[in-house]
Protein backbone atom coordinates (compact mmCIF):
# COMPACT_ATOMS: atom_id res chain seq x y z
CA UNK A 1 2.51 32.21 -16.88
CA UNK A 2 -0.03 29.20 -16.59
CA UNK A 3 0.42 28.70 -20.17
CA UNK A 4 3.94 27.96 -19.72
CA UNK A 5 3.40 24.69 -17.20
CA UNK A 6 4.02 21.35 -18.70
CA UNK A 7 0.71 19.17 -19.66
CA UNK A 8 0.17 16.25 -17.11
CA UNK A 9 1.81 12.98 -17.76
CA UNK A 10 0.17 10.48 -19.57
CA UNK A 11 -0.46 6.76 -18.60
CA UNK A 12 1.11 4.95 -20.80
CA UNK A 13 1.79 0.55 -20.71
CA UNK A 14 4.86 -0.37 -18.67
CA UNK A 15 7.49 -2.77 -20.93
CA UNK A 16 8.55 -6.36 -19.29
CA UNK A 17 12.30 -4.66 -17.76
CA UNK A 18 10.50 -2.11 -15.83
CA UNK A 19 7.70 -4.94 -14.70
CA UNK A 20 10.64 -7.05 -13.36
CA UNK A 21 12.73 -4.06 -11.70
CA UNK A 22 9.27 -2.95 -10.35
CA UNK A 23 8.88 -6.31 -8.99
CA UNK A 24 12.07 -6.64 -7.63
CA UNK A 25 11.42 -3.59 -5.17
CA UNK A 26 8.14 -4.85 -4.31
CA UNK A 27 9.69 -8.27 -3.12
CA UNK A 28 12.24 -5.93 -1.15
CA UNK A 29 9.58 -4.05 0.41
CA UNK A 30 7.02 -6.17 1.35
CA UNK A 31 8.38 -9.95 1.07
CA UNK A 32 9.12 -12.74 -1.23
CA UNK A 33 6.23 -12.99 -4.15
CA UNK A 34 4.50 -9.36 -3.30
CA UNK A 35 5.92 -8.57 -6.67
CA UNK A 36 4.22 -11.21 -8.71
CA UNK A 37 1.20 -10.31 -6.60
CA UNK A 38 1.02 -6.86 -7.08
CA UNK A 39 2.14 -6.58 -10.48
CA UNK A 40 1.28 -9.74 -12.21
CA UNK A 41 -0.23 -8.46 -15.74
CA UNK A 42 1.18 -7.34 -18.80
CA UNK A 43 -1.45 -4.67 -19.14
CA UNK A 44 -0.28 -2.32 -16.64
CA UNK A 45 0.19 1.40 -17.25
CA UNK A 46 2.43 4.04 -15.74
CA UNK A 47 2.10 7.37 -15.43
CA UNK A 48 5.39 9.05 -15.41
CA UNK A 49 7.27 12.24 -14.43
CA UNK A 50 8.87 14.51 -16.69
CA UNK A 51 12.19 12.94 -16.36
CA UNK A 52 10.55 9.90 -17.13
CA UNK A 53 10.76 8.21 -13.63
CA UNK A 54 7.56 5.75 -12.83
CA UNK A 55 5.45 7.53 -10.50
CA UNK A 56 2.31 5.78 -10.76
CA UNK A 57 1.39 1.96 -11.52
CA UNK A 58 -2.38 1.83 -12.63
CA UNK A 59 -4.14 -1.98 -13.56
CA UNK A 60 -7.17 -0.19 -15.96
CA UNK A 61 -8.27 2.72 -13.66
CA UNK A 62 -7.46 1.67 -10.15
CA UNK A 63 -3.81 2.67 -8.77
CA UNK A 64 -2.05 0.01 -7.50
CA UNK A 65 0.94 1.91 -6.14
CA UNK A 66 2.63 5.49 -6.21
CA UNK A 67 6.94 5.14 -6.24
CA UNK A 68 8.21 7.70 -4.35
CA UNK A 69 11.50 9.43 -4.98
CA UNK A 70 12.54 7.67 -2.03
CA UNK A 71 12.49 4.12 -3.96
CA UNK A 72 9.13 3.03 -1.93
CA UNK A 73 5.48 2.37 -2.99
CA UNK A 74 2.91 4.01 -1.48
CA UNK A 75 -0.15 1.24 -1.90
CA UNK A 76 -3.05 2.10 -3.21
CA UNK A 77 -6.38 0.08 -2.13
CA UNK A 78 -5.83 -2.27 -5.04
CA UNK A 79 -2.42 -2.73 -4.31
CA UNK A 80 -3.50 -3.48 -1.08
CA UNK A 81 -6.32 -5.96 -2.21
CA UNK A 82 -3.76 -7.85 -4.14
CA UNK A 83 -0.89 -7.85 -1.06
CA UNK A 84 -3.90 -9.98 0.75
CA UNK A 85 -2.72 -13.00 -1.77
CA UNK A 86 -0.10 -13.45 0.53
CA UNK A 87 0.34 -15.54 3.32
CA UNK A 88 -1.08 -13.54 5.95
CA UNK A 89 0.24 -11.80 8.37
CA UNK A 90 2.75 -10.22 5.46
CA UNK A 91 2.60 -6.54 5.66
CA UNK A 92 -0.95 -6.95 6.93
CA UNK A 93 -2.45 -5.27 10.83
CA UNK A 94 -5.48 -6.86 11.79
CA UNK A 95 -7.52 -4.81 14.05
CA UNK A 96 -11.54 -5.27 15.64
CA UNK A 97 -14.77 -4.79 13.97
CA UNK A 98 -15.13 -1.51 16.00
CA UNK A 99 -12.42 -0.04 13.97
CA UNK A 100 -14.26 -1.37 10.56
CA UNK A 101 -16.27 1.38 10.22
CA UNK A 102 -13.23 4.39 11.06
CA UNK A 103 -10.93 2.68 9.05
CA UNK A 104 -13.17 2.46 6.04
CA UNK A 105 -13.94 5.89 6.18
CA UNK A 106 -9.94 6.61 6.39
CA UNK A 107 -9.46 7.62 9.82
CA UNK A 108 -6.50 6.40 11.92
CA UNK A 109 -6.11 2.80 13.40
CA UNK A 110 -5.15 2.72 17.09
CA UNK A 111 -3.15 0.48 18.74
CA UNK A 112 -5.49 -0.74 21.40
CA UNK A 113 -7.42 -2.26 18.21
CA UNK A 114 -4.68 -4.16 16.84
CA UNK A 115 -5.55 -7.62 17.31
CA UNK A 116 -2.67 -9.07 15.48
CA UNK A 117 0.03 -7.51 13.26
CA UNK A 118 2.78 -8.94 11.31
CA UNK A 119 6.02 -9.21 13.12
CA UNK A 120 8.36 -7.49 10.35
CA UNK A 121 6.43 -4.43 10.62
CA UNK A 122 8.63 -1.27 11.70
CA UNK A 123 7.50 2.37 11.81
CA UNK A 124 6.64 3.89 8.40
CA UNK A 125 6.12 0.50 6.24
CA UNK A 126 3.54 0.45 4.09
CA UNK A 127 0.65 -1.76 5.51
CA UNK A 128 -2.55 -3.39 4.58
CA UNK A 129 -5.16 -2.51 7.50
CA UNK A 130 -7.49 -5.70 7.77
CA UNK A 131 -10.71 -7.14 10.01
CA UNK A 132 -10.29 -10.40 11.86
CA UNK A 133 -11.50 -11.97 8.30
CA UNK A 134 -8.98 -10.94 6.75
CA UNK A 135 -10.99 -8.38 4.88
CA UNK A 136 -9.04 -4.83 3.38
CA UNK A 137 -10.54 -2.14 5.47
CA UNK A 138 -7.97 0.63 4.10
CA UNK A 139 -4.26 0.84 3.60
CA UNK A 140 -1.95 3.53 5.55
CA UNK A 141 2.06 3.93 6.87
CA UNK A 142 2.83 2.40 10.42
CA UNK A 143 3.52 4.65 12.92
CA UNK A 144 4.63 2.00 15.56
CA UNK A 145 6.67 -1.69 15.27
CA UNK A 146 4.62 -4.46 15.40
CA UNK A 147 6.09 -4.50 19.18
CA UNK A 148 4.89 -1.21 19.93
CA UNK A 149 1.14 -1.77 18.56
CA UNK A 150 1.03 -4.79 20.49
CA UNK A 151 1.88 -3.48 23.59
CA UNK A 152 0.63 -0.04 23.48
CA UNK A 153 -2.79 0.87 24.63
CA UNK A 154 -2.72 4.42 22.82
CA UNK A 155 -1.92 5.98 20.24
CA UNK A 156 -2.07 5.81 16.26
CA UNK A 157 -0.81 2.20 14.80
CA UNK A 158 -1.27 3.09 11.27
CA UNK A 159 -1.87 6.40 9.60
CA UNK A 160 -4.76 5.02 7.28
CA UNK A 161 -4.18 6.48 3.83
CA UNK A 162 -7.20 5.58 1.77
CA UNK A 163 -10.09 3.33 3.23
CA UNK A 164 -11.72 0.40 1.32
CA UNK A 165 -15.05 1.95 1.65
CA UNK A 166 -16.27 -0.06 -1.97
C-alpha cells in the first residue's frame, strides 16, 4: 500500500497574481505593508498541495510562512524576521531578557514577562516574540489579548512555535 501514496510536493516559484493575493492576506492579517515585507521578492517558491492550494512560502531554504486551510499564515522565523520591518509594536510581544533564553529554545512566553505588546493583538494571532531590543527571540500564536498579557500575572501569552535560536 505505501507504494500507492502520492510523492511529496515540490517547491516550485510562485507567479506575480499569487504574490499579490498572498500579499493581500498578509496586509489583512498582520497590518498595512506586512505584505510587501514578508513577501517582497520575485524569487519565492511554494510548495503546494495536491489540489494545488499554496501551503508553504519558502525565500531559498528558509520558510517564511505555512497558509493554513483556514486562510491564515502560520510565520515561520524568517517570516518573523522580516514582520520586524515594521513599525513596531505591529504583531510584535516584547517580553524580558529572562525569557531570552526559554523563548529561544521554543518554550512558552508568560504573561508576567510581557513588557509591552501590541494593542491589536487578540487570542490566536500570529505574533513575533521579541527582547526589549527589538530582537526575534521566536515566533508562536497568542493565547491572551494584548489586555489580558498586560494584566495577567500567569499564565502562557504566546504559545512559542519555533525559537530564533541562530
Amino acid at each position: 500500500m505505501a507504494g500507492l501514496l502520492p510523492a511529496a510536493p515540490e517547491v516550485r516559484p510562485m507567479d506575480e497574481d499569487e504574490t499579490a493575493r498572498l500579499r493581500t492576506i498578509a496586509d489583512y492579517q498582520f497590518g498595512a505593508g506586512a505584505g510587501a515585507a514578508l513577501f517582497p521578492d520575485a524569487d519565492l517558491a511554494v510548495r503546494r498541495s495536491v489540489s494545488g492550494r499554496p501551503q508553504q512560502v519558502f525565500d531559498g531554504e528558509r520558510r517564511l510562512v505555512s497558509y493554513n486551510t483556514d486562510g491564515r499564515f502560520t510565520l515561520g522565523v524568517a517570516g518573523g524576521r522580516r514582520l520586524l520591518g515594521l513599525d513596531a509594536p505591529t504583531a510584535r510581544v516584547v517580553v524580558g531578557e529572562e525569557s531570552d533564553p526559554f523563548v529561544r529554545d521554543g518554550k512558552n512566553a508568560f504573561a508576567k514577562f510581557v513588557q509591552e505588546v501590541d494593542p491589536a493583538v487578540r487570542p490566536s494571532d500570529e505574533v513575533c516574540i521579541v527582547d526589549p531590543a527589538d530582537d526575534l527571540l521566536g515566533v508562536g500564536r497568542a493565547r491572551l489579548s494584548a489586555d489580558a498579557m498586560a494584566d495577567f500575572e500567569t499564565g502562557v501569552a504566546v504559545k512559542t512555535r519555533d525559537g530564533n535560536d541562530g
